[in-house]
N, C-alpha and C. Protein backbone atom coordinates (compact mmCIF):
# COMPACT_ATOMS: atom_id res chain seq x y z
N UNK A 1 60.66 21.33 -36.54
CA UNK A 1 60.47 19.90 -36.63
C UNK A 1 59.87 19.56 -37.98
N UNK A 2 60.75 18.67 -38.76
CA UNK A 2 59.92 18.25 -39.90
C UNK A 2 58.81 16.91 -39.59
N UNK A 3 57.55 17.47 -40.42
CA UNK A 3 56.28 16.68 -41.01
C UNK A 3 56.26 16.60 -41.80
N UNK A 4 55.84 15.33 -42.47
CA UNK A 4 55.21 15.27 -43.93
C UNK A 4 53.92 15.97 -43.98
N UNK A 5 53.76 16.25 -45.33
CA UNK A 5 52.91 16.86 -45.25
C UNK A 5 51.47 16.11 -46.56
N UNK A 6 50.55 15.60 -46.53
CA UNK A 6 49.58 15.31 -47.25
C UNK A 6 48.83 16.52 -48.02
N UNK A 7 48.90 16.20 -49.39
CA UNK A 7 48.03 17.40 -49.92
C UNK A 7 46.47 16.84 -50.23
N UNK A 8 45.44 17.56 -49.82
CA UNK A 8 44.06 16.99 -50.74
C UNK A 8 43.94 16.56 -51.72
N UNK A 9 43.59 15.62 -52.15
CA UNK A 9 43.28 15.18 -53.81
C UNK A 9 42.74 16.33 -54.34
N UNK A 10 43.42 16.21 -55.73
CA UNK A 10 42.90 17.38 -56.70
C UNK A 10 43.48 18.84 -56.08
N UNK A 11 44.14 18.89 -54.97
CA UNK A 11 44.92 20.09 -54.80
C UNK A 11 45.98 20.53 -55.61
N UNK A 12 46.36 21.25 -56.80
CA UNK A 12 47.36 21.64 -57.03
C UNK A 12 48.39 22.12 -55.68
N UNK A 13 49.70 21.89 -56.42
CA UNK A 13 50.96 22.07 -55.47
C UNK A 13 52.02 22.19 -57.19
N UNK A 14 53.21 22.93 -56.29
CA UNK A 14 54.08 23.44 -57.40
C UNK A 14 55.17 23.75 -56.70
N UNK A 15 56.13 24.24 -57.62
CA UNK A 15 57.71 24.29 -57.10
C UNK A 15 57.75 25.34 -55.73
N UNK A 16 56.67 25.85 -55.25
CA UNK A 16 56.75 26.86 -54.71
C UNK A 16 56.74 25.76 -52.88
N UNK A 17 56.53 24.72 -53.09
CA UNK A 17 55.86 24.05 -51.90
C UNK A 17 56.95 22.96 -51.77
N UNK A 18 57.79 22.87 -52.96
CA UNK A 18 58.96 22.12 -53.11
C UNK A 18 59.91 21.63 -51.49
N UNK A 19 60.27 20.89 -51.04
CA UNK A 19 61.55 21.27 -49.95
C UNK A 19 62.68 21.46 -50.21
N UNK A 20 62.79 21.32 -51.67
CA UNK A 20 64.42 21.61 -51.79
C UNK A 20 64.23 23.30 -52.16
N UNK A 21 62.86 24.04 -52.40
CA UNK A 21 63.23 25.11 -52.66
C UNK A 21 63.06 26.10 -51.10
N UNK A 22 62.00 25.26 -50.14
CA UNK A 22 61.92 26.12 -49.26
C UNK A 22 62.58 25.82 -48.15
N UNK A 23 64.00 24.91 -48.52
CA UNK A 23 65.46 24.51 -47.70
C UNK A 23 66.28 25.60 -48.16
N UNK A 24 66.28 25.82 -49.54
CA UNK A 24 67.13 26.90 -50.29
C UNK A 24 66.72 28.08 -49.52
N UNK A 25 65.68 28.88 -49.29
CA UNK A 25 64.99 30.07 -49.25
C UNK A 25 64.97 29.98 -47.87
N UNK A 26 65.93 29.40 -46.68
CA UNK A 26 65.78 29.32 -45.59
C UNK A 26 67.43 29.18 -45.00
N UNK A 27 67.30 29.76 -44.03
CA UNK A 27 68.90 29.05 -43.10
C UNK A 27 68.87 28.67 -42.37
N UNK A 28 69.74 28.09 -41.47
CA UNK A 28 70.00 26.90 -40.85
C UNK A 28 69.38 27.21 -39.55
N UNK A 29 68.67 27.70 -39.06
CA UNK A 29 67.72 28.04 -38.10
C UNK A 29 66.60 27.88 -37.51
N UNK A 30 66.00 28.65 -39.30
CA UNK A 30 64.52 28.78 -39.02
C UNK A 30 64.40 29.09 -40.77
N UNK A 31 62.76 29.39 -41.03
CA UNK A 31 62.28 29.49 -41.94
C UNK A 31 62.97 31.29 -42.62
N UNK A 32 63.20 31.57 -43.45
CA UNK A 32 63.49 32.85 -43.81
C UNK A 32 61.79 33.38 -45.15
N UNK A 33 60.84 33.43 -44.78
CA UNK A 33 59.92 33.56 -45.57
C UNK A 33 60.09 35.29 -45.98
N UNK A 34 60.71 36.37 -45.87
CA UNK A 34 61.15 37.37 -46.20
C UNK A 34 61.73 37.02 -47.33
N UNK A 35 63.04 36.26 -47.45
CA UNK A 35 63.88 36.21 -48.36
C UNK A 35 63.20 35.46 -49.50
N UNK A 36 62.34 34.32 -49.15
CA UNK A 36 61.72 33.78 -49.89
C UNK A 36 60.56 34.80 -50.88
N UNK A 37 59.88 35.38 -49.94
CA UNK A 37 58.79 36.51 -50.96
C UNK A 37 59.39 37.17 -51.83
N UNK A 38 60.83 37.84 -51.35
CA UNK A 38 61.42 38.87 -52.16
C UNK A 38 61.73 37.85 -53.44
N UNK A 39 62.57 36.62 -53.41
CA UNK A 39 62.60 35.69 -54.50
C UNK A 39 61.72 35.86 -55.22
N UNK A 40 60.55 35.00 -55.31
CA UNK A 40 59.34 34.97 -55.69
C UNK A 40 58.77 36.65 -56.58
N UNK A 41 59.55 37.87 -55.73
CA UNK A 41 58.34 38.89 -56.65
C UNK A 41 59.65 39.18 -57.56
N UNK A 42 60.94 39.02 -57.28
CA UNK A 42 61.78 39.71 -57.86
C UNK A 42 62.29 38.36 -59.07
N UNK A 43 61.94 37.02 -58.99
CA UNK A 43 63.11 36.28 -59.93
C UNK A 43 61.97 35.65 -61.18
N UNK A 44 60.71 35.72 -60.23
CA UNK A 44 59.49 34.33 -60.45
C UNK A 44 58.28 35.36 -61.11
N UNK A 45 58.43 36.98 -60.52
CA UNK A 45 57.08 37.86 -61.03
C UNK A 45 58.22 38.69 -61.99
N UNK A 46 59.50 38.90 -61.57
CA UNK A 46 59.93 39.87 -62.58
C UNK A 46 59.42 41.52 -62.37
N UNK A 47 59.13 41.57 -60.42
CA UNK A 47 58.90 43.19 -59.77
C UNK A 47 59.60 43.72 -59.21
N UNK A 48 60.56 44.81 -59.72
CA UNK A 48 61.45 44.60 -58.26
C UNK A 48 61.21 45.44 -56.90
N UNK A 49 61.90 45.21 -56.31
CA UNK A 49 61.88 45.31 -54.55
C UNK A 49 61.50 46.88 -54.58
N UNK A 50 60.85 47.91 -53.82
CA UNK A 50 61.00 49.48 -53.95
C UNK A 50 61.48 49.44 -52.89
N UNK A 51 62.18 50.50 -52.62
CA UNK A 51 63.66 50.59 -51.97
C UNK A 51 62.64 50.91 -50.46
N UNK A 52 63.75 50.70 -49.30
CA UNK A 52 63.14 50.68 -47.96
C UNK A 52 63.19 52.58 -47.54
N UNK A 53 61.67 52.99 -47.49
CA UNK A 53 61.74 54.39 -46.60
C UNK A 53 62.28 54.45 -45.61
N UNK A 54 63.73 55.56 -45.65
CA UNK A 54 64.72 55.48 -44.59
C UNK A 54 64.03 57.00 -43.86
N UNK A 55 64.10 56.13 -42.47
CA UNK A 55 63.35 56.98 -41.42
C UNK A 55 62.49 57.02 -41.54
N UNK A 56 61.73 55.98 -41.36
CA UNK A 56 60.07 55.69 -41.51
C UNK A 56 59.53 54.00 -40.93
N UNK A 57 61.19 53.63 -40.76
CA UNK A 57 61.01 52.28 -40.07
C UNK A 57 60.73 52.20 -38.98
N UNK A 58 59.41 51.69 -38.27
CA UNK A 58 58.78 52.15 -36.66
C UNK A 58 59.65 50.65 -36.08
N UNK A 59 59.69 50.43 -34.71
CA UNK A 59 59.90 49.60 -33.67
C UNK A 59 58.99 48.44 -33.62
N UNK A 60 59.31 47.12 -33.71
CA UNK A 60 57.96 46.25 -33.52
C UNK A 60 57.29 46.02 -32.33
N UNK A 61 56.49 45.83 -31.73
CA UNK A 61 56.24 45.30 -30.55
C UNK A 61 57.10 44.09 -30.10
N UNK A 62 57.06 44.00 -29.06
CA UNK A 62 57.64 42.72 -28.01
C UNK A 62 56.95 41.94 -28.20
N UNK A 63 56.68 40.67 -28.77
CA UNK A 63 55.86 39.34 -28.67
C UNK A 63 56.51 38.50 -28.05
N UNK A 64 57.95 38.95 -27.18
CA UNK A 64 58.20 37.41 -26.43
C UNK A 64 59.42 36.94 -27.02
N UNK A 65 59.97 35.79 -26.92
CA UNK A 65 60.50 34.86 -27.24
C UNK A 65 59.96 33.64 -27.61
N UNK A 66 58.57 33.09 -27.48
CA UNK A 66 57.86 32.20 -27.80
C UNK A 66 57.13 32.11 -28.99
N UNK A 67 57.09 33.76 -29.54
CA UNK A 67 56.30 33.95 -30.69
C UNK A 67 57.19 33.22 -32.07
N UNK A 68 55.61 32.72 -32.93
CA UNK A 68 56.10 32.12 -33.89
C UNK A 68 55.98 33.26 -35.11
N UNK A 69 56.67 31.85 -36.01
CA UNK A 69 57.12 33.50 -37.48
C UNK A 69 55.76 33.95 -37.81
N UNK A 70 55.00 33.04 -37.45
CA UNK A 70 53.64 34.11 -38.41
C UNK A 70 53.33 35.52 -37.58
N UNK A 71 53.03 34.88 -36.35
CA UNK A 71 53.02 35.63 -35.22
C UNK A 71 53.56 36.93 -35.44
N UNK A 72 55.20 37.07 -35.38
CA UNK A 72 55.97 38.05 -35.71
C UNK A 72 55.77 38.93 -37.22
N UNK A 73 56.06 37.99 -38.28
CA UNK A 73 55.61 38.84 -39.72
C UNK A 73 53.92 39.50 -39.42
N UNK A 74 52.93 39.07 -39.17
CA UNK A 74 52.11 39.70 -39.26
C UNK A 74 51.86 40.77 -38.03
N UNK A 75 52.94 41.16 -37.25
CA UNK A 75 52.92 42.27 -36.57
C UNK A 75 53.24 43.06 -37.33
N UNK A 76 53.80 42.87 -38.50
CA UNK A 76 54.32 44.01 -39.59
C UNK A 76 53.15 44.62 -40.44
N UNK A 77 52.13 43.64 -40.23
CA UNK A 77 50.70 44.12 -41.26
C UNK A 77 49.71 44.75 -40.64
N UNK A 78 50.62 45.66 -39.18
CA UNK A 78 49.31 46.51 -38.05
C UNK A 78 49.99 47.48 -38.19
N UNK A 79 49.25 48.53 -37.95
CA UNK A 79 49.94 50.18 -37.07
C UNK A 79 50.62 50.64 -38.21
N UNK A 80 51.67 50.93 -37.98
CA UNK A 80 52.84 52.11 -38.56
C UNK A 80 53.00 51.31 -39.57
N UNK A 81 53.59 49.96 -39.89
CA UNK A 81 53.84 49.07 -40.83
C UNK A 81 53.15 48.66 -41.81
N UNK A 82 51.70 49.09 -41.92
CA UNK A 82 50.65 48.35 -42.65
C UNK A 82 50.86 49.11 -43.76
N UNK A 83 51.35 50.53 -44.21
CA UNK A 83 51.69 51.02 -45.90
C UNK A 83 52.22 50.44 -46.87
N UNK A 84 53.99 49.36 -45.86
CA UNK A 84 54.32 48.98 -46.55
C UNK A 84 54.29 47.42 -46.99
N UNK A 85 53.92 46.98 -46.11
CA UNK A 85 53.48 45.21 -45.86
C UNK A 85 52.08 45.23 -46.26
C-alpha cells in the first residue's frame, strides 16, 4: 500500500529514497531490496558481488506466510547465514 511519506526538517534524503528509483529496484509484487543492495554496492560503491559459496547455502526457517520482508531478510542475519549477510 502506498503512503506518503514526511521527512523531518533538516533530514537529508537522496536519490536513494527516490520512488522512481525504488519502483525501478522492485517488481510488480513486492519490494525487491536484494536487488536493490546489490545495485547500490555494485553500480553506486563500485564493489563487486563475491560469488555465492556453493554448498554452504543452509535452509531458512518457516516464518509463515504473513511474514514481512524485514522479517524474512533478517532471518538471513542469524545462525548459518550470519558469515555472509
Amino acid at each position: 500500500a502506498r503512503q506518503p511519506v514526511t521527512y523531518p526538517a533538516g533530514q537529508r534524503h537522496g536519490i536513494l529514497t527516490q520512488p522512481s528509483f525504488l519502483a525501478a529496484t522492485s517488481n510488480g509484487e513486492e519490494n525487491n531490496a536484494i536487488a536493490r543492495g546489490r545495485l547500490v554496492r555494485e553500480l553506486l560503491l563500485c564493489q563487486p558481488m563475491p560469488p555465492i559459496p556453493i554448498g554452504v547455502v543452509p535452509a531458512l526457517p518457516d516464518l509463515g506466510p504473513n511474514a514481512t520482508l524485514r522479517e524474512r531478510l533478517s532471518a538471513h542475519n542469524q545462525g548459518a547465514c550470519e558469515g555472509c549477510h
